[in-house]
N, C-alpha and C. Protein backbone atom coordinates (compact mmCIF):
# COMPACT_ATOMS: atom_id res chain seq x y z
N UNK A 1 0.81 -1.18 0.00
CA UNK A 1 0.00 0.00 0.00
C UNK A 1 0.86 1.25 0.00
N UNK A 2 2.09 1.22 0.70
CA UNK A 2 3.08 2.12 0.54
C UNK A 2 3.44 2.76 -0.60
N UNK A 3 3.68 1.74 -1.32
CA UNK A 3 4.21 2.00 -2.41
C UNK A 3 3.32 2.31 -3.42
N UNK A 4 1.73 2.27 -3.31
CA UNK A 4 0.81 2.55 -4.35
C UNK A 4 1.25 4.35 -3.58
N UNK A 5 1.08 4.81 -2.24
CA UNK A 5 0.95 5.84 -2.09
C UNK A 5 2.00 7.06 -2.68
N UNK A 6 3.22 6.02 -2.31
CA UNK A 6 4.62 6.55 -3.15
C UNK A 6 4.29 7.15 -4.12
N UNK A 7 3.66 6.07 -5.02
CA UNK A 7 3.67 6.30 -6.51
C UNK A 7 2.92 7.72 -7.25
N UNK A 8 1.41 7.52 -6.11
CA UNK A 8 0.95 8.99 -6.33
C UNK A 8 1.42 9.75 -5.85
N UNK A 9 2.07 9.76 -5.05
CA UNK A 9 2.62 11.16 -4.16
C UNK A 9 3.73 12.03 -5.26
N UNK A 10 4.42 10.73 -5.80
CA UNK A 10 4.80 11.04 -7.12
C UNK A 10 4.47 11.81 -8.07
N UNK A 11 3.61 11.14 -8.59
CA UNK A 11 3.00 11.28 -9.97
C UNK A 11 1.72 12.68 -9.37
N UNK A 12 1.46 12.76 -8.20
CA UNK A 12 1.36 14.34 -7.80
C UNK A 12 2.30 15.67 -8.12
N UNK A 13 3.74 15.33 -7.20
CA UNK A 13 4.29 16.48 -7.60
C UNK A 13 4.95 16.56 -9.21
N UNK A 14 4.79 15.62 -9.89
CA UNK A 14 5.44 15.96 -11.40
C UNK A 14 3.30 16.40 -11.93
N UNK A 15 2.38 16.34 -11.48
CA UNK A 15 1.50 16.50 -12.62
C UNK A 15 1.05 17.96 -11.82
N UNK A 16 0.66 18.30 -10.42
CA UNK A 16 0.45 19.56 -10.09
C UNK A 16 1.27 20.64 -10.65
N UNK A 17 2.28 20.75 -10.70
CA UNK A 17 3.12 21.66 -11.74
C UNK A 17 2.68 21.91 -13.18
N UNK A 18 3.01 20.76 -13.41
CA UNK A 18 2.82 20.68 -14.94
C UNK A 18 1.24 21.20 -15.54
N UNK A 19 0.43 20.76 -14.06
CA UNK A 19 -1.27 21.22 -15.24
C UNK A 19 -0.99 22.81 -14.64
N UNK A 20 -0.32 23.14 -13.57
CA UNK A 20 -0.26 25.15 -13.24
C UNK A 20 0.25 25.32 -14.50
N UNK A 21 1.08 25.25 -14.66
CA UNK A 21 2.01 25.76 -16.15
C UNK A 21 0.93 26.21 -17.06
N UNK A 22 0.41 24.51 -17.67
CA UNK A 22 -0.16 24.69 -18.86
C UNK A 22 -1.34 25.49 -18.53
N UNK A 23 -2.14 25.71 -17.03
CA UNK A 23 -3.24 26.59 -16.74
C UNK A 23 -2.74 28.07 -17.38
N UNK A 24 -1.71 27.92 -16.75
CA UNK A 24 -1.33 29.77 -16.78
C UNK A 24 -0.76 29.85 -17.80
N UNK A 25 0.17 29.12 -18.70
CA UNK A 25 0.39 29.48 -19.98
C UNK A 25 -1.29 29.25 -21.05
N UNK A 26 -1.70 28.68 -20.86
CA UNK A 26 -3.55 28.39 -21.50
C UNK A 26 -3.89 30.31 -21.27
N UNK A 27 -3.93 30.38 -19.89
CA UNK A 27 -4.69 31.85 -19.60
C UNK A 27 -3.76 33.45 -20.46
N UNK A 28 -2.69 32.57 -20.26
CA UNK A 28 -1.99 34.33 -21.01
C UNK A 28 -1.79 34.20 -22.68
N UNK A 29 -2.12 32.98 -22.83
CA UNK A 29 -2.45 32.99 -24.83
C UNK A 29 -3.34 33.63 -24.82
N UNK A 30 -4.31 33.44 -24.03
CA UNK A 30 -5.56 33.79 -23.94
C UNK A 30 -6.03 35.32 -24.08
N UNK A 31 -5.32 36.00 -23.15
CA UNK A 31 -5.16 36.93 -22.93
C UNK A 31 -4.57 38.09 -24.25
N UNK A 32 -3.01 36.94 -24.35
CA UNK A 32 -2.29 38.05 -25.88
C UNK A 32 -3.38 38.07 -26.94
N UNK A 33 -4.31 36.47 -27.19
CA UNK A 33 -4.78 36.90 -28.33
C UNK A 33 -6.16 37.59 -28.12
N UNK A 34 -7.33 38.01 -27.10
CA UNK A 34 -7.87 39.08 -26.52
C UNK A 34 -7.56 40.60 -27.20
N UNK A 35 -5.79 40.75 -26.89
CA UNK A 35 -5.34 42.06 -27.00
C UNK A 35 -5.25 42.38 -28.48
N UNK A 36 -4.52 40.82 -29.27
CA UNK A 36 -4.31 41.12 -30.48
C UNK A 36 -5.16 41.28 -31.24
N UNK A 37 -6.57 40.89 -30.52
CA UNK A 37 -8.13 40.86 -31.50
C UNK A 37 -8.55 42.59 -31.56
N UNK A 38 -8.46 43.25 -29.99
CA UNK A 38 -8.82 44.34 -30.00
C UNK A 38 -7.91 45.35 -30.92
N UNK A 39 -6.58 45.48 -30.73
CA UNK A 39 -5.81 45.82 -31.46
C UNK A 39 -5.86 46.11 -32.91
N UNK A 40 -6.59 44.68 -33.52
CA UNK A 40 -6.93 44.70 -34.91
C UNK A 40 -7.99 45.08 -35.24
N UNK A 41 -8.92 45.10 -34.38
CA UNK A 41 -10.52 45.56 -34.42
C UNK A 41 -10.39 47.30 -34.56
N UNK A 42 -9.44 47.97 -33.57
CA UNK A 42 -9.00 49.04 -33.41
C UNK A 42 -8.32 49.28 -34.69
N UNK A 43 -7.55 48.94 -35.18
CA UNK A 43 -7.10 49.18 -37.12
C UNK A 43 -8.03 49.21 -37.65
N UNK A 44 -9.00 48.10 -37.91
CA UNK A 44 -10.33 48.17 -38.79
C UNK A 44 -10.81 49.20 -38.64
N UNK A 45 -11.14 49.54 -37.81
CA UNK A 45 -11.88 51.14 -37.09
C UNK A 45 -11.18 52.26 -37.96
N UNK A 46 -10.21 52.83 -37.47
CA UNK A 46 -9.44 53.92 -37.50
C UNK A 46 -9.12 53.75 -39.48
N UNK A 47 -8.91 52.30 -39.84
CA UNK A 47 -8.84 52.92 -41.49
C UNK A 47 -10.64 53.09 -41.98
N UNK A 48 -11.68 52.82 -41.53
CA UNK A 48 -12.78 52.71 -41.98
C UNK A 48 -13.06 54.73 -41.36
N UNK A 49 -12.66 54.49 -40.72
CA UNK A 49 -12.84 56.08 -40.39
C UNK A 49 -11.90 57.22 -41.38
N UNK A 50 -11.00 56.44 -41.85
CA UNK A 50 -10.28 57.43 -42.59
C UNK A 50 -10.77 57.48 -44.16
N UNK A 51 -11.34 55.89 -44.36
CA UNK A 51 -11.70 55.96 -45.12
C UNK A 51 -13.35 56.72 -45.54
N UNK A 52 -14.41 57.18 -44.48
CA UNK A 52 -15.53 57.46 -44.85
C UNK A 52 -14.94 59.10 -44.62
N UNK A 53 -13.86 59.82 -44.25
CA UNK A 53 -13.81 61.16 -44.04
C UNK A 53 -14.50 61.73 -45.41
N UNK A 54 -13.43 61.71 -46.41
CA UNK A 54 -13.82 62.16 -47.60
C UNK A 54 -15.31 61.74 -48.07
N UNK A 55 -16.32 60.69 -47.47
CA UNK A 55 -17.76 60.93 -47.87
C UNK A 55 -18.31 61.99 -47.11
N UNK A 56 -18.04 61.97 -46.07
CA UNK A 56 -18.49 62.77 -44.97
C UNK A 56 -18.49 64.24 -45.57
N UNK A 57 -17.05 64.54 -45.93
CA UNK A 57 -16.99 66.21 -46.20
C UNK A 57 -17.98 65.84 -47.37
N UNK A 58 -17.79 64.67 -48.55
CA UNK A 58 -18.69 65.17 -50.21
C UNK A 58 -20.29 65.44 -49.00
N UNK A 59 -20.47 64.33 -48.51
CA UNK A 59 -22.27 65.15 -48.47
C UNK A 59 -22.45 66.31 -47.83
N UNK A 60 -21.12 67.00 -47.15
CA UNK A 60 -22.06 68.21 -46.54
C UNK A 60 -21.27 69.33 -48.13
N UNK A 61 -20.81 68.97 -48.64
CA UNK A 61 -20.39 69.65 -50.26
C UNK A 61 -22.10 69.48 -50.88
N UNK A 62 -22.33 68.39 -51.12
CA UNK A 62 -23.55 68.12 -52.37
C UNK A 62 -24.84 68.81 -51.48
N UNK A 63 -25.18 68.70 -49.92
CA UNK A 63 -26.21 69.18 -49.36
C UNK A 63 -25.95 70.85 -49.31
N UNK A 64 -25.36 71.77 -49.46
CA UNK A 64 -25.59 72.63 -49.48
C UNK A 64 -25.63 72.92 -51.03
N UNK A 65 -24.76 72.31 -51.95
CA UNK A 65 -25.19 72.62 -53.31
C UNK A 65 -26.79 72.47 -53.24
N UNK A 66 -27.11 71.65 -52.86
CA UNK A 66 -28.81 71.30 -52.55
C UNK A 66 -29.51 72.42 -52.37
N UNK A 67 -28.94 72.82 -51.25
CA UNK A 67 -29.79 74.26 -50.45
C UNK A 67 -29.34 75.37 -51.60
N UNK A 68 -28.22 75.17 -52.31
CA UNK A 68 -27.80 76.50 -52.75
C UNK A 68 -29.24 76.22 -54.19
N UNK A 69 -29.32 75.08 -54.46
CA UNK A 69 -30.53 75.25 -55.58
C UNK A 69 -31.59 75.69 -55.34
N UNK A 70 -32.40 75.47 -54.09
CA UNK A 70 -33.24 75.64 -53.54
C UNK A 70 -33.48 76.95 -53.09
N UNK A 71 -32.30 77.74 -52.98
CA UNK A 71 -32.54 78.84 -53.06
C UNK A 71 -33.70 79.31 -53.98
N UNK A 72 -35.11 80.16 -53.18
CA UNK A 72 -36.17 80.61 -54.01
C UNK A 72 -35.83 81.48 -55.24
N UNK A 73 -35.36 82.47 -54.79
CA UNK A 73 -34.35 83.07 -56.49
C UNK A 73 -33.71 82.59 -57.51
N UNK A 74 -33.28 81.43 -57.20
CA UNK A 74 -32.15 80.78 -57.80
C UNK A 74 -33.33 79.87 -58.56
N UNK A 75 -34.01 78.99 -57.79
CA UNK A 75 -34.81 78.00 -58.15
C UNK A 75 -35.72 78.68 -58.94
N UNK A 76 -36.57 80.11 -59.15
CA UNK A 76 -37.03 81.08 -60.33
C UNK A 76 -36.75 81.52 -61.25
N UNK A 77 -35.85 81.54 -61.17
CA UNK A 77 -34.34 82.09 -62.46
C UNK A 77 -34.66 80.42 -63.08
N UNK A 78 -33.87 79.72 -62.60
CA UNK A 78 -33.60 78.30 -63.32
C UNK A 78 -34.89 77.77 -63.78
N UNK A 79 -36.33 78.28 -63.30
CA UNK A 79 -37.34 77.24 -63.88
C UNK A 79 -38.11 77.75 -64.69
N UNK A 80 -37.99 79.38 -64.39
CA UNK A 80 -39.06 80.34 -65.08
C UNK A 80 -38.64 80.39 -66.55
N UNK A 81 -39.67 80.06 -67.54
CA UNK A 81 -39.54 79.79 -68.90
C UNK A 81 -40.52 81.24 -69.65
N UNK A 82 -40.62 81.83 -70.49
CA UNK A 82 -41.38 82.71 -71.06
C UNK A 82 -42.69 82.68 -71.66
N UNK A 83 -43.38 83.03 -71.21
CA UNK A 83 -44.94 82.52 -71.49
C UNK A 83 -45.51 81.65 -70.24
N UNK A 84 -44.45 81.33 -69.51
CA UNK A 84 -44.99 80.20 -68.30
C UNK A 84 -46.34 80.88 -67.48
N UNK A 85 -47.48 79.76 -67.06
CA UNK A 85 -48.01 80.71 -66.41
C UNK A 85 -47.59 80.40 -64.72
N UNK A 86 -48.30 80.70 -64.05
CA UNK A 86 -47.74 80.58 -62.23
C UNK A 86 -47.97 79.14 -62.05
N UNK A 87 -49.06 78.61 -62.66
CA UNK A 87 -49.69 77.21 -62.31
C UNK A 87 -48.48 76.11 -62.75
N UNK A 88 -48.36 76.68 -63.70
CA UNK A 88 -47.07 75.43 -64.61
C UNK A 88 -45.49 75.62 -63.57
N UNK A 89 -45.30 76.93 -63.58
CA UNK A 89 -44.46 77.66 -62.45
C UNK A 89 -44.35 76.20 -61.02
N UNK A 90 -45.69 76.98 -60.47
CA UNK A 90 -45.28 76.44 -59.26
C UNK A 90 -45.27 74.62 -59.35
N UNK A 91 -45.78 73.91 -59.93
CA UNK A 91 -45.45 72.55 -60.69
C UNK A 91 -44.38 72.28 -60.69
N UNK A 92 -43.73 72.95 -61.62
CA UNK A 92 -42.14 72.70 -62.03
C UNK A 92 -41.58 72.99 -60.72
N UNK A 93 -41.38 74.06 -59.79
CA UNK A 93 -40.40 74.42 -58.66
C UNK A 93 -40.78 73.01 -57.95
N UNK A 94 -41.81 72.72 -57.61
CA UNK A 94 -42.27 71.57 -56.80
C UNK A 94 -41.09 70.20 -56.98
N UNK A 95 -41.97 70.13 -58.20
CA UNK A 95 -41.29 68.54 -58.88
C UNK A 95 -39.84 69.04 -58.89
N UNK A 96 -39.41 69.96 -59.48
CA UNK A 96 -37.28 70.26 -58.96
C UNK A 96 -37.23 69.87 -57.81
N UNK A 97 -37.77 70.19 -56.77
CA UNK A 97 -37.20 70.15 -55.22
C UNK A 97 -37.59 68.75 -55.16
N UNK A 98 -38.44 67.86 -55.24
CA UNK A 98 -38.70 66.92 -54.99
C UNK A 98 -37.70 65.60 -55.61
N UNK A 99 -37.04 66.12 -56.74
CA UNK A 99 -35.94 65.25 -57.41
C UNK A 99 -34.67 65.68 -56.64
N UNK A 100 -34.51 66.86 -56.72
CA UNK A 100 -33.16 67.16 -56.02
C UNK A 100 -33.22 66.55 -54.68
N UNK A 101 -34.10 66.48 -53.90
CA UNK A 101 -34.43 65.86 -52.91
C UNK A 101 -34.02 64.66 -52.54
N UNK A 102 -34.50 63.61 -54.13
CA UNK A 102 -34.56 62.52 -53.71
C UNK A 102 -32.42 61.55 -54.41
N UNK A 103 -32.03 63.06 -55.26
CA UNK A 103 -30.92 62.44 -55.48
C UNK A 103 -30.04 62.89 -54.44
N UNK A 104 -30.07 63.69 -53.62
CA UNK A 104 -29.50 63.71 -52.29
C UNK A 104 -29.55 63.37 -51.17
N UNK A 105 -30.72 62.84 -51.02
CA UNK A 105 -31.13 61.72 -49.48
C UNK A 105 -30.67 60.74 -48.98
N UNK A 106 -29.48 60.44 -49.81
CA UNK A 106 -28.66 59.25 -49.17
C UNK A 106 -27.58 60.01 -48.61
N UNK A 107 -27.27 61.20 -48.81
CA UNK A 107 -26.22 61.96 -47.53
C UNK A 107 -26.38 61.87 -46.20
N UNK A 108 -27.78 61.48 -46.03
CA UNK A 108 -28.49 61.86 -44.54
C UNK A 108 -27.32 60.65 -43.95
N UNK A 109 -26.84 59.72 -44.81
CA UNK A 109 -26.00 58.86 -44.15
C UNK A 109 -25.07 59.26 -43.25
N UNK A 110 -24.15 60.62 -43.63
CA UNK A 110 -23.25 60.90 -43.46
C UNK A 110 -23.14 61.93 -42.64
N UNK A 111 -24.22 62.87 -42.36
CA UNK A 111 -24.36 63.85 -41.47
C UNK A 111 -24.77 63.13 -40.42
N UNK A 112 -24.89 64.54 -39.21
CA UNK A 112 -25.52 64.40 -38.24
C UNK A 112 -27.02 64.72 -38.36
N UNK A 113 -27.72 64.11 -37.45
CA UNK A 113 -29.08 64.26 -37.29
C UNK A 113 -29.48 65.35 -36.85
N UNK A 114 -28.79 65.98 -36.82
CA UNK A 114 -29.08 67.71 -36.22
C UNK A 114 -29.32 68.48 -37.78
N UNK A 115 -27.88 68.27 -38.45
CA UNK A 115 -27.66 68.74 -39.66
C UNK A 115 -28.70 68.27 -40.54
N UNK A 116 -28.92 66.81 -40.46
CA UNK A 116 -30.19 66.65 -41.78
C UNK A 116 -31.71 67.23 -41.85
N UNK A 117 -31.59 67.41 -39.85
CA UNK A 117 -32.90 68.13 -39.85
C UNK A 117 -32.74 69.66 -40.40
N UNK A 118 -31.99 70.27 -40.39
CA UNK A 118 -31.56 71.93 -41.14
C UNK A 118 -32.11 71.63 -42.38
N UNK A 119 -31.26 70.55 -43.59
CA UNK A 119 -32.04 70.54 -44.88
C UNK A 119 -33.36 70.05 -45.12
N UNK A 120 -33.70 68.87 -44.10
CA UNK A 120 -35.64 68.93 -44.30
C UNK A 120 -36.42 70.10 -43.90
N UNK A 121 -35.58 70.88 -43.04
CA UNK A 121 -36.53 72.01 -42.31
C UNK A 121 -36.39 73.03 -44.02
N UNK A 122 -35.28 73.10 -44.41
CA UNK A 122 -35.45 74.39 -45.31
C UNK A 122 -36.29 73.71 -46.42
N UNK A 123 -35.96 72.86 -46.92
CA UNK A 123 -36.91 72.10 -48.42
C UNK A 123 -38.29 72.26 -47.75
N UNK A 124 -38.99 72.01 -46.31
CA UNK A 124 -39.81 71.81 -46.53
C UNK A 124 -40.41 73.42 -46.31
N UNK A 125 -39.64 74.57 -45.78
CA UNK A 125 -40.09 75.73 -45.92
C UNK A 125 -40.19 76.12 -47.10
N UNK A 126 -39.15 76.00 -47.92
CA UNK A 126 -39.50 76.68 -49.31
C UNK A 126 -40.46 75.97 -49.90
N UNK A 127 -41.00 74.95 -49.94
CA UNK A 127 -42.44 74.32 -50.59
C UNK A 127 -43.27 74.95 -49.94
N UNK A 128 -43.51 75.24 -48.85
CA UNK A 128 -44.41 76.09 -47.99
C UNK A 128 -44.55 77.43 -48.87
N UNK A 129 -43.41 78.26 -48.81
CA UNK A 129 -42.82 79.68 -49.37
C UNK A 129 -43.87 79.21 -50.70
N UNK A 130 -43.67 78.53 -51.49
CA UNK A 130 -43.97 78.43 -53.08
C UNK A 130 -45.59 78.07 -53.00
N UNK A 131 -46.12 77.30 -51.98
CA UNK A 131 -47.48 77.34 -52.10
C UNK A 131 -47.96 78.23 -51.61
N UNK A 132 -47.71 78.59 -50.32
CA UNK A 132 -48.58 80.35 -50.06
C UNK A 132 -48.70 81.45 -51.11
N UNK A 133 -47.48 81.44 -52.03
CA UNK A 133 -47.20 82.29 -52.70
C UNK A 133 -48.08 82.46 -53.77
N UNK A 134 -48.12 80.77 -54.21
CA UNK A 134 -49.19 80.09 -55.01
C UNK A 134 -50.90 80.47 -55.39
N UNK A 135 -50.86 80.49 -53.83
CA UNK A 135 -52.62 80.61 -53.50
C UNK A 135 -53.27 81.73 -53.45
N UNK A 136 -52.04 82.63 -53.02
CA UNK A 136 -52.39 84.12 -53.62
C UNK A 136 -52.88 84.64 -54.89
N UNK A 137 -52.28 83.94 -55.91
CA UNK A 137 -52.57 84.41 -57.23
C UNK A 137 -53.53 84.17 -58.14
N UNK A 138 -54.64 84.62 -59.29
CA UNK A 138 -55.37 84.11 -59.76
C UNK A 138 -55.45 83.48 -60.55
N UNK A 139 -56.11 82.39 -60.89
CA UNK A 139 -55.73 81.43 -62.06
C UNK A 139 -55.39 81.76 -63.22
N UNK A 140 -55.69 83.15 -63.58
CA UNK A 140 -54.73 83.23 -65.21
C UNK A 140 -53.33 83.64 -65.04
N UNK A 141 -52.90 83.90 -63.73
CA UNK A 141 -51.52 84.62 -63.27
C UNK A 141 -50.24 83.74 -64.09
N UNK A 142 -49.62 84.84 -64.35
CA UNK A 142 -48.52 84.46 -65.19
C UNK A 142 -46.98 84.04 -64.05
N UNK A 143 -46.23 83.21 -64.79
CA UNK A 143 -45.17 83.15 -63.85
C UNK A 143 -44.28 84.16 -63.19
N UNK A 144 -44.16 85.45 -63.90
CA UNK A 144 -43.93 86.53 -63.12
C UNK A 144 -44.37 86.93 -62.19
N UNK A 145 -45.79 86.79 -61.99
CA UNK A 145 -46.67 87.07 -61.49
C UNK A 145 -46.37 86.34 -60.15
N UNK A 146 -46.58 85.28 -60.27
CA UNK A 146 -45.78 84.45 -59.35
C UNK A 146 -44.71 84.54 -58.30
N UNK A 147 -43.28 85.03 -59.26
CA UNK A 147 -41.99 85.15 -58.94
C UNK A 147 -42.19 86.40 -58.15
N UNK A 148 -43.16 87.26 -58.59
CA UNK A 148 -43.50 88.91 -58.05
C UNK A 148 -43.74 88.55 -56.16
N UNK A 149 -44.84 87.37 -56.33
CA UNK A 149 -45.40 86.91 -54.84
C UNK A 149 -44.40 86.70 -54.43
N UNK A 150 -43.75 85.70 -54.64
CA UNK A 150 -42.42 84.76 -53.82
C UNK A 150 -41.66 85.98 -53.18
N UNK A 151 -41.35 86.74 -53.92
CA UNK A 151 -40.46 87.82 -53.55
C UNK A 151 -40.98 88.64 -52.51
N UNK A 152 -42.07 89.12 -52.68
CA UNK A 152 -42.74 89.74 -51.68
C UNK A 152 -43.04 89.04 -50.07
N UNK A 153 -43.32 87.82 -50.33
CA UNK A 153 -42.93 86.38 -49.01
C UNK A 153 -42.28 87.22 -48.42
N UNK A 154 -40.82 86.86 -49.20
CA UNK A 154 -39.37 86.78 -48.81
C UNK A 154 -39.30 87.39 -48.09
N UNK A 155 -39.43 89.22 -48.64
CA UNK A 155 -38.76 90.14 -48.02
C UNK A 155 -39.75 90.27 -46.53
N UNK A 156 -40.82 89.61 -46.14
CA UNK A 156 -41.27 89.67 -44.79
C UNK A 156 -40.81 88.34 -44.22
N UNK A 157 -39.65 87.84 -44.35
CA UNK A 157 -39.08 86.62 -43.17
C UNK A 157 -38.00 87.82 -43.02
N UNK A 158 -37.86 86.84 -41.84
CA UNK A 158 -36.17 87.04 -40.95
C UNK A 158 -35.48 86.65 -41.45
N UNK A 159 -35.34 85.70 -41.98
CA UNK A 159 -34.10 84.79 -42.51
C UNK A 159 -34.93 83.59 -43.71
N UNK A 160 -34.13 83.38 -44.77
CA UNK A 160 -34.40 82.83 -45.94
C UNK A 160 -33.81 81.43 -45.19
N UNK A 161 -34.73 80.06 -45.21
CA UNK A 161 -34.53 78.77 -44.80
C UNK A 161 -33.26 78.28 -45.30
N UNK A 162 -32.97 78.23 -46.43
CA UNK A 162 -31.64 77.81 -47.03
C UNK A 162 -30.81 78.49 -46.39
N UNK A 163 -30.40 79.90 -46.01
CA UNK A 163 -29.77 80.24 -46.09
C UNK A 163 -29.59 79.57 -44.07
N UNK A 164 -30.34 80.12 -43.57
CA UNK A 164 -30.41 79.63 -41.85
C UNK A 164 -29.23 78.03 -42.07
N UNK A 165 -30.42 77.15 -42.80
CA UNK A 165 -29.38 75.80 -42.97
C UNK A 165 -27.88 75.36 -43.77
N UNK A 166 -27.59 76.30 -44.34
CA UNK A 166 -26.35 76.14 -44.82
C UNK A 166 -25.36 77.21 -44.06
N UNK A 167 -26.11 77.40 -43.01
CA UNK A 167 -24.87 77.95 -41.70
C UNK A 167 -24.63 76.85 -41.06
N UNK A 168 -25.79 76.26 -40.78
CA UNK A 168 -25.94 75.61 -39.88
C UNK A 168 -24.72 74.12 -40.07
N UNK A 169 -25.05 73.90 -41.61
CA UNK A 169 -24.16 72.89 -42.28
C UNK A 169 -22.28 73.32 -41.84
N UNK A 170 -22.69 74.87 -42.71
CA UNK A 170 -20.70 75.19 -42.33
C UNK A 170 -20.48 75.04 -40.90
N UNK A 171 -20.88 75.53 -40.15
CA UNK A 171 -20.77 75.42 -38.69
C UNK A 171 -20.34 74.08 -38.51
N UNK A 172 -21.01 72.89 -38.63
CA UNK A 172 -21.46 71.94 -38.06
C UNK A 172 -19.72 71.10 -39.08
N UNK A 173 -19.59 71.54 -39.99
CA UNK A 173 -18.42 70.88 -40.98
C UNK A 173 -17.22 71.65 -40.55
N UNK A 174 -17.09 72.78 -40.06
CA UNK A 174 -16.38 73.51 -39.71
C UNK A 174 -15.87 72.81 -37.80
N UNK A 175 -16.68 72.32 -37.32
CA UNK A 175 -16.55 72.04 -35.93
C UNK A 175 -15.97 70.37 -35.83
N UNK A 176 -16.14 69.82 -37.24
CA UNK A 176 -15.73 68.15 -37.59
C UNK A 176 -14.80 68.00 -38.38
N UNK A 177 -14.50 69.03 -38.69
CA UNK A 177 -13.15 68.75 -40.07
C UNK A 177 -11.90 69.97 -39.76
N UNK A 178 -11.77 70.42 -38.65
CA UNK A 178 -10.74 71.19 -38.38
C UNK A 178 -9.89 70.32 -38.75
């Protein structure tokens, strides 16, 4: 019986060592490759970030080109045709904003949610601006006639919507891209 005890007493101190070892060498692989995962996760990051910068600046570039169309002057000039009457007028400004709209709405990706609300707030003022302006006039009113209203709007706001939101944009690009 001695000698069975020998034997484990043995085959104790050579295997208690040996399974600490492999415990604690098991736990600090463990560990390096933990670090080396975050490490690399942390690269993925930092080039995916370098890589979306340049979308980031194009959409707040293409969203104020946006606003800069939308500009009510700008958007009168560009739609008003000769002979137009107000009815065909305010049609056309409509359906423009509503395309320009819809080929720029995938920027909202790239801004902030502060910022995208600035360009829905102004698109949806100047459709506002263009139908009040609208309803004023009488059905034979010519597109001048029209452009005459809009203008008259204008000059009773505080501030032209586009223009409020494409501060709001520089500001906001100006405070992320130093």
């Amino acid at each position: 019986m001695s000698d069975v005890l020998d034997y484990l007493f043995e085959l104790f101190k050579i295997l208690i060592p040996a399974v600490s070892v492999v415990v604690v060498v098991q736990i600090m692989l463990k560990n390096h490759f933990d670090d080396q995962k975050r490490r690399d996760e942390l690269a993925v990051s930092k080039a995916n970030r370098q890589d979306l910068r340049p979308l980031k600046m194009q959409a707040y570039e293409r969203l104020i080109l946006f606003l800069e169309r939308l500009q009510p002057d700008s958007l009168m000039m560009r739609m008003q045709r000769p002979g137009m009457s107000a009815r065909v007028l305010h049609t056309a400004m409509l359906k423009n904003i509503r395309q320009e709209y819809e080929h720029n709405m995938t920027q909202q990706l790239y801004v902030s949610p502060s910022a995208w609300k600035l360009v829905l707030m102004a698109r949806d003022e100047v459709t506002k601006l263009i139908n009040i302006s609208s309803t004023n006039l009488a059905a034979e009113a010519t597109a001048i006639d029209l452009a005459n209203e809009m203008v008259g709007v204008i000059t009773k706001l505080d501030s032209i919507p586009t223009d409020v939101a494409i501060r709001g944009l520089k500001i906001e690009f100006q405070s992320k891209f130093k």
